[in-house]
C-alpha atoms as a PDB file:
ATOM      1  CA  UNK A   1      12.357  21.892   9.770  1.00  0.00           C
ATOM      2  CA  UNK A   2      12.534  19.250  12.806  1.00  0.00           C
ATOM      3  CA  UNK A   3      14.652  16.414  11.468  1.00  0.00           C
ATOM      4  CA  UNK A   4      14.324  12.870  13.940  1.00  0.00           C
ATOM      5  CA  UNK A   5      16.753   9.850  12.962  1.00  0.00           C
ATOM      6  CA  UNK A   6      15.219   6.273  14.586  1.00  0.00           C
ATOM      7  CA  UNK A   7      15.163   2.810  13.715  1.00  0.00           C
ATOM      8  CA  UNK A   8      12.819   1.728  11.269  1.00  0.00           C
ATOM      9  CA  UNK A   9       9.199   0.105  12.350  1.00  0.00           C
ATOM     10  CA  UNK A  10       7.383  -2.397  10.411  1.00  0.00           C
ATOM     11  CA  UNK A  11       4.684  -0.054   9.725  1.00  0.00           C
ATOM     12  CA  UNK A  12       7.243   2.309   7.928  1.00  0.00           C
ATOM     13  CA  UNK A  13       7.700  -0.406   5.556  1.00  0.00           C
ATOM     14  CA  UNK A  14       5.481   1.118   2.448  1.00  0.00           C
ATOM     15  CA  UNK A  15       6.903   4.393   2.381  1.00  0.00           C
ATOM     16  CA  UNK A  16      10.622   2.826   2.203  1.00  0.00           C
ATOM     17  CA  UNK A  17       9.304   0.635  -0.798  1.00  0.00           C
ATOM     18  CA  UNK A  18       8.546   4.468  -2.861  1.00  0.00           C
ATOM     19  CA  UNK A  19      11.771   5.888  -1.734  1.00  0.00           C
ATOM     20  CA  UNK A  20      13.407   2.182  -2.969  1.00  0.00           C
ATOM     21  CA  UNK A  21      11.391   3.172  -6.199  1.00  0.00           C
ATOM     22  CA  UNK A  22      12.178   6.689  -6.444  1.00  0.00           C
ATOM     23  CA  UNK A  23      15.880   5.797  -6.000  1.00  0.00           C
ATOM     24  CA  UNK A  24      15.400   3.055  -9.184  1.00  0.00           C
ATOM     25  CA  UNK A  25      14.031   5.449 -11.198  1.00  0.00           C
ATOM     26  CA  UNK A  26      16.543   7.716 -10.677  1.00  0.00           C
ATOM     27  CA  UNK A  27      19.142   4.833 -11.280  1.00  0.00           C
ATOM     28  CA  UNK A  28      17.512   4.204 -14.461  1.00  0.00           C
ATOM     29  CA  UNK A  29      16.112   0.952 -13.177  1.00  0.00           C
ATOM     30  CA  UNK A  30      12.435   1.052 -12.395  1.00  0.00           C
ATOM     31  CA  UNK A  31      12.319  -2.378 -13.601  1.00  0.00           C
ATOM     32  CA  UNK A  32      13.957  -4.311 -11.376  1.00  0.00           C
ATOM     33  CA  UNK A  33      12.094  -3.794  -8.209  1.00  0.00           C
ATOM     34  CA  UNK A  34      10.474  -6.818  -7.790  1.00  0.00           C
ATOM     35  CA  UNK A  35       9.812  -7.195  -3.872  1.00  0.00           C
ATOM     36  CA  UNK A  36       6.888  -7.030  -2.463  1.00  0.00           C
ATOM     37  CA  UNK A  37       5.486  -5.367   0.333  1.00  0.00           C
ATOM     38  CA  UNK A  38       4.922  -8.775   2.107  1.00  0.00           C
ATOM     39  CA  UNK A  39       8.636 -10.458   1.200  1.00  0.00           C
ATOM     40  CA  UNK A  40       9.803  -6.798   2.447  1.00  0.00           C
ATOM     41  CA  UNK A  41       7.976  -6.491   5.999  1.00  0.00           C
ATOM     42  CA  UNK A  42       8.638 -10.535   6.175  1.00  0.00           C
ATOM     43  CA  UNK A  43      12.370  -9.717   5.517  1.00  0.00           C
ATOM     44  CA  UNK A  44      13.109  -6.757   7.992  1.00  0.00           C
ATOM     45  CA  UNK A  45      10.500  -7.335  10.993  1.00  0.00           C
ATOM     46  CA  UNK A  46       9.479 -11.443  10.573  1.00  0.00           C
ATOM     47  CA  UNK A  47      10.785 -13.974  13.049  1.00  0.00           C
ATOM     48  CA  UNK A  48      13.928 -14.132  11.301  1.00  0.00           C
ATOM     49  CA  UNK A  49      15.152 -10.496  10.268  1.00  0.00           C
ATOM     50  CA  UNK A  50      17.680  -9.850   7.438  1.00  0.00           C
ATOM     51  CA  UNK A  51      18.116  -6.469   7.133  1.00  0.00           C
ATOM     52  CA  UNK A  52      17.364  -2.855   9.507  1.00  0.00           C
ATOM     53  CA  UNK A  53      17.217  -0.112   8.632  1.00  0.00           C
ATOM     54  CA  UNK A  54      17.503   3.876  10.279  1.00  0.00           C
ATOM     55  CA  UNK A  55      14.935   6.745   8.771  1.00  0.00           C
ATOM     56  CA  UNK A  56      15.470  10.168   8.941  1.00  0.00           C
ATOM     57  CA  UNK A  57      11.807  11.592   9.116  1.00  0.00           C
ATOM     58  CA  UNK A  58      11.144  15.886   8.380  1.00  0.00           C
ATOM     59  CA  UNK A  59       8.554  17.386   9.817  1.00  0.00           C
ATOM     60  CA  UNK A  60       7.337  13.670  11.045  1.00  0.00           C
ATOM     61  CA  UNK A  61       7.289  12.462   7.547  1.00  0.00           C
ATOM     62  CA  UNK A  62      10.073   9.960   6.294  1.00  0.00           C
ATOM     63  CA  UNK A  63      12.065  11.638   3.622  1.00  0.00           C
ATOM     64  CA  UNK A  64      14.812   9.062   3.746  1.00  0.00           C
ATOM     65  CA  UNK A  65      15.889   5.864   5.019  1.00  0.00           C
ATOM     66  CA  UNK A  66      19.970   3.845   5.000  1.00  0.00           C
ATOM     67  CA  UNK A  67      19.107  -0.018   5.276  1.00  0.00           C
ATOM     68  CA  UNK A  68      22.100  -2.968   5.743  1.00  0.00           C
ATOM     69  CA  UNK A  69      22.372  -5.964   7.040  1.00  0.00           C
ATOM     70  CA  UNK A  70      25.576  -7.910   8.447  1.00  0.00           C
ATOM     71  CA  UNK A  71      28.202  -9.318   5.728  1.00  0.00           C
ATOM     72  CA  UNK A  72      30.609 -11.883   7.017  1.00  0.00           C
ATOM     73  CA  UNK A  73      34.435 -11.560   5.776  1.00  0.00           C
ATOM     74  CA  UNK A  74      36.457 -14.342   6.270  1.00  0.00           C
ATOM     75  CA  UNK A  75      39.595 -11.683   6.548  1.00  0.00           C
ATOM     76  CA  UNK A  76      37.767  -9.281   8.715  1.00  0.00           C
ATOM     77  CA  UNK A  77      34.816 -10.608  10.968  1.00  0.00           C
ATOM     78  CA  UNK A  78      30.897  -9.016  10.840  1.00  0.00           C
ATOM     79  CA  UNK A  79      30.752  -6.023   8.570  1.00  0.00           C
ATOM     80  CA  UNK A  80      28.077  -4.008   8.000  1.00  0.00           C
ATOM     81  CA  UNK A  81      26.425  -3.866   4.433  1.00  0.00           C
ATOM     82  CA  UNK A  82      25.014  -0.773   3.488  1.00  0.00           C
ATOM     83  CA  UNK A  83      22.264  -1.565   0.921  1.00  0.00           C
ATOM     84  CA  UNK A  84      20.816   1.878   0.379  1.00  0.00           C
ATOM     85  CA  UNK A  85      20.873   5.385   1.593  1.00  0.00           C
ATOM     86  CA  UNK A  86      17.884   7.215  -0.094  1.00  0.00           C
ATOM     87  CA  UNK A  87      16.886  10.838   0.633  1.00  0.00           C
ATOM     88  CA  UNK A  88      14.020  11.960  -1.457  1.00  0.00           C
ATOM     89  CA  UNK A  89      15.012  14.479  -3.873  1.00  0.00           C
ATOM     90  CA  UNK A  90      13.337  17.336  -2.941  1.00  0.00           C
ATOM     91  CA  UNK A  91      15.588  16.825   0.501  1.00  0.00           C
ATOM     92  CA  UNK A  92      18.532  16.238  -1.078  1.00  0.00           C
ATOM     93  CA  UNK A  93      20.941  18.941   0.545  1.00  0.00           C
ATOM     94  CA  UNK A  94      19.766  19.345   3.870  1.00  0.00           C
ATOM     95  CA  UNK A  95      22.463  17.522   5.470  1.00  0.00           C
ATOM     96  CA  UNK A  96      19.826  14.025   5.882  1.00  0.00           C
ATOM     97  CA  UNK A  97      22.428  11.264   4.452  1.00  0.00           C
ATOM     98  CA  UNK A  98      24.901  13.044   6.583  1.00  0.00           C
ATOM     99  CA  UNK A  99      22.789  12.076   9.782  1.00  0.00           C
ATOM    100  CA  UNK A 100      22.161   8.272   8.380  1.00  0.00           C
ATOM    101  CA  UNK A 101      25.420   7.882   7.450  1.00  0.00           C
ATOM    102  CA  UNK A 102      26.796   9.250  10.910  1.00  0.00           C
ATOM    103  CA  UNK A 103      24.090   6.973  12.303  1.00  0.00           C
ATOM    104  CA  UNK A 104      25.513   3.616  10.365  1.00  0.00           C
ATOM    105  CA  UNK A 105      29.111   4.645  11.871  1.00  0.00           C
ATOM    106  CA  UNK A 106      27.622   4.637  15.065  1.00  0.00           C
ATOM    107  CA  UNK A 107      25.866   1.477  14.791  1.00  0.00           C
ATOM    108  CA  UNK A 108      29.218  -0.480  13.400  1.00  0.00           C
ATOM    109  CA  UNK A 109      30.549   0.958  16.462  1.00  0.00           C
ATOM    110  CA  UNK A 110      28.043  -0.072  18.887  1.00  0.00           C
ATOM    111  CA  UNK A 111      28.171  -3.512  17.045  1.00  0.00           C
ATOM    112  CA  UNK A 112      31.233  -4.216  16.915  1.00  0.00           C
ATOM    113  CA  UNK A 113      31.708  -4.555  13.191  1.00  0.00           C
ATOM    114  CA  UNK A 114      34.831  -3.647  11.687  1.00  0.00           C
ATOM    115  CA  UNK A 115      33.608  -1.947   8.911  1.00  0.00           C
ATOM    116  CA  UNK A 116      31.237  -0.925   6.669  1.00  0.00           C
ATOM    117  CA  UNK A 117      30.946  -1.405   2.766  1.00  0.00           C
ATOM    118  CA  UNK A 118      28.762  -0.998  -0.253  1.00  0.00           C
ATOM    119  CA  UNK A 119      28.535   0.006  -3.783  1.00  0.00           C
ATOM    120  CA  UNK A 120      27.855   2.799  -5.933  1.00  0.00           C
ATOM    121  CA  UNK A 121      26.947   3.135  -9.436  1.00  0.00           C
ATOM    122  CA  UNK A 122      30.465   4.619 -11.070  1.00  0.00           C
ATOM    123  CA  UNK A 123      28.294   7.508 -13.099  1.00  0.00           C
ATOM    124  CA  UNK A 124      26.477   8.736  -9.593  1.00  0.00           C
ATOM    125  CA  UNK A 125      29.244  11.987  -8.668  1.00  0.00           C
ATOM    126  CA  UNK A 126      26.857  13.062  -6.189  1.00  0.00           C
ATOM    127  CA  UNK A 127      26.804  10.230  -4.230  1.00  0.00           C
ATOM    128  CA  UNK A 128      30.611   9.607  -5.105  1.00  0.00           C
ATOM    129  CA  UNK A 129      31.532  12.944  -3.833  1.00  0.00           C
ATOM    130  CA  UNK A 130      29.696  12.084  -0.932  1.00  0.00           C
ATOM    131  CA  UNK A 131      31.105   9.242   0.210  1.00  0.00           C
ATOM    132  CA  UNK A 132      34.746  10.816  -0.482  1.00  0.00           C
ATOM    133  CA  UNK A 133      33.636  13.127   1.939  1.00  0.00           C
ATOM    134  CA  UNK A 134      34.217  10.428   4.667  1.00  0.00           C
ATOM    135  CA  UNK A 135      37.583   9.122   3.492  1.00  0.00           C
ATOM    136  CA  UNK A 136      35.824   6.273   1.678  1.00  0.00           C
ATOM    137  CA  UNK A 137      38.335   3.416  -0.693  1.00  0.00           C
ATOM    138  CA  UNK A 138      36.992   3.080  -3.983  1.00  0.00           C
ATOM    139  CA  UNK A 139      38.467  -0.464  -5.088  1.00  0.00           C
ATOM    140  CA  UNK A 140      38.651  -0.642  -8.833  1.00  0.00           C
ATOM    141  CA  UNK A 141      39.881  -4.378  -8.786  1.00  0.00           C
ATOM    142  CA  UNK A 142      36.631  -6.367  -7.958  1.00  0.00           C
ATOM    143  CA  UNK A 143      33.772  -7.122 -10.157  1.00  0.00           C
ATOM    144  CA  UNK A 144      30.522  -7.721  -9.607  1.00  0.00           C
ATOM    145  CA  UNK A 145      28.564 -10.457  -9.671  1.00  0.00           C
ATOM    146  CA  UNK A 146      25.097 -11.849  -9.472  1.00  0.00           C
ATOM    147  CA  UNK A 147      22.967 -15.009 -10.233  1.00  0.00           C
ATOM    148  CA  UNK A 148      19.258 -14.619 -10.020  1.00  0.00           C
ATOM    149  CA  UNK A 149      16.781 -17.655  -9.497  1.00  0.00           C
ATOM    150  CA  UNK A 150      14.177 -18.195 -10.954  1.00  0.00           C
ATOM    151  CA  UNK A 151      10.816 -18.892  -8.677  1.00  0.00           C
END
């Protein structure tokens, strides 16, 4: 299996939307993906972008995909804001999020950022394990929070 990690093109766009449904699904959410296509391409490659994103492609095909965008901290400057790291299941174990997550080190690096940070659901061990794997904090003291608008 050839394995390629590069930044994400507009044109990559619909296959990140299934693995962003594949990854609800298997977060019990389906639901709640409400983007579109459009507001997604608009968001990542318009005149104004938002969020990038790396891919890790297999055998030319995209099997998996980390996206963030910057987070300001008062206390700490620019961080990075990891958003998702998918890998489609039937890749899962290959070593992929390795590479993506290597790659998002990197880019804080390259950057400047002094960090990186993001969430994870507390019943996902996998992903847990994972991140432990990399020295991660898990911070117990803050709580979520979210207000959505209506259109």
């Amino acid at each position: 299996m050839h394995t390629t990690i590069r930044r994400a093109r507009k044109e990559d766009c619909a296959r990140l939307l299934e693995l962003v449904q594949e990854l609800a699904e298997y977060e019990k959410a389906p639901h709640e993906v409400i983007v579109t296509l459009l507001h997604f391409e608009e968001s990542g490659f318009g005149p104004a972008p938002v969020w990038w994103a790396f891919v890790v492609e297999a055998d030319d095909k995209i099997v998996g995909f980390a996206l963030y965008y910057i987070r300001y901290s008062t206390w700490k400057g620019q961080r990075m804001y990891l958003e998702d790291l998918i890998v489609t299941e039937s890749m899962r174990g290959h070593g992929l999020g390795s590479l993506l997550f290597n790659r998002l080190l990197e880019e804080c690096k390259e950057k400047g950022f002094t960090g990186m940070v993001w969430q994870v659901l507390e019943w996902n061990e996998p992903a847990i394990n994972f991140y432990k794997k990399y020295g991660a904090h898990f911070d117990p003291e803050w709580v979520n929070c979210t207000v959505t608008i209506e259109a």
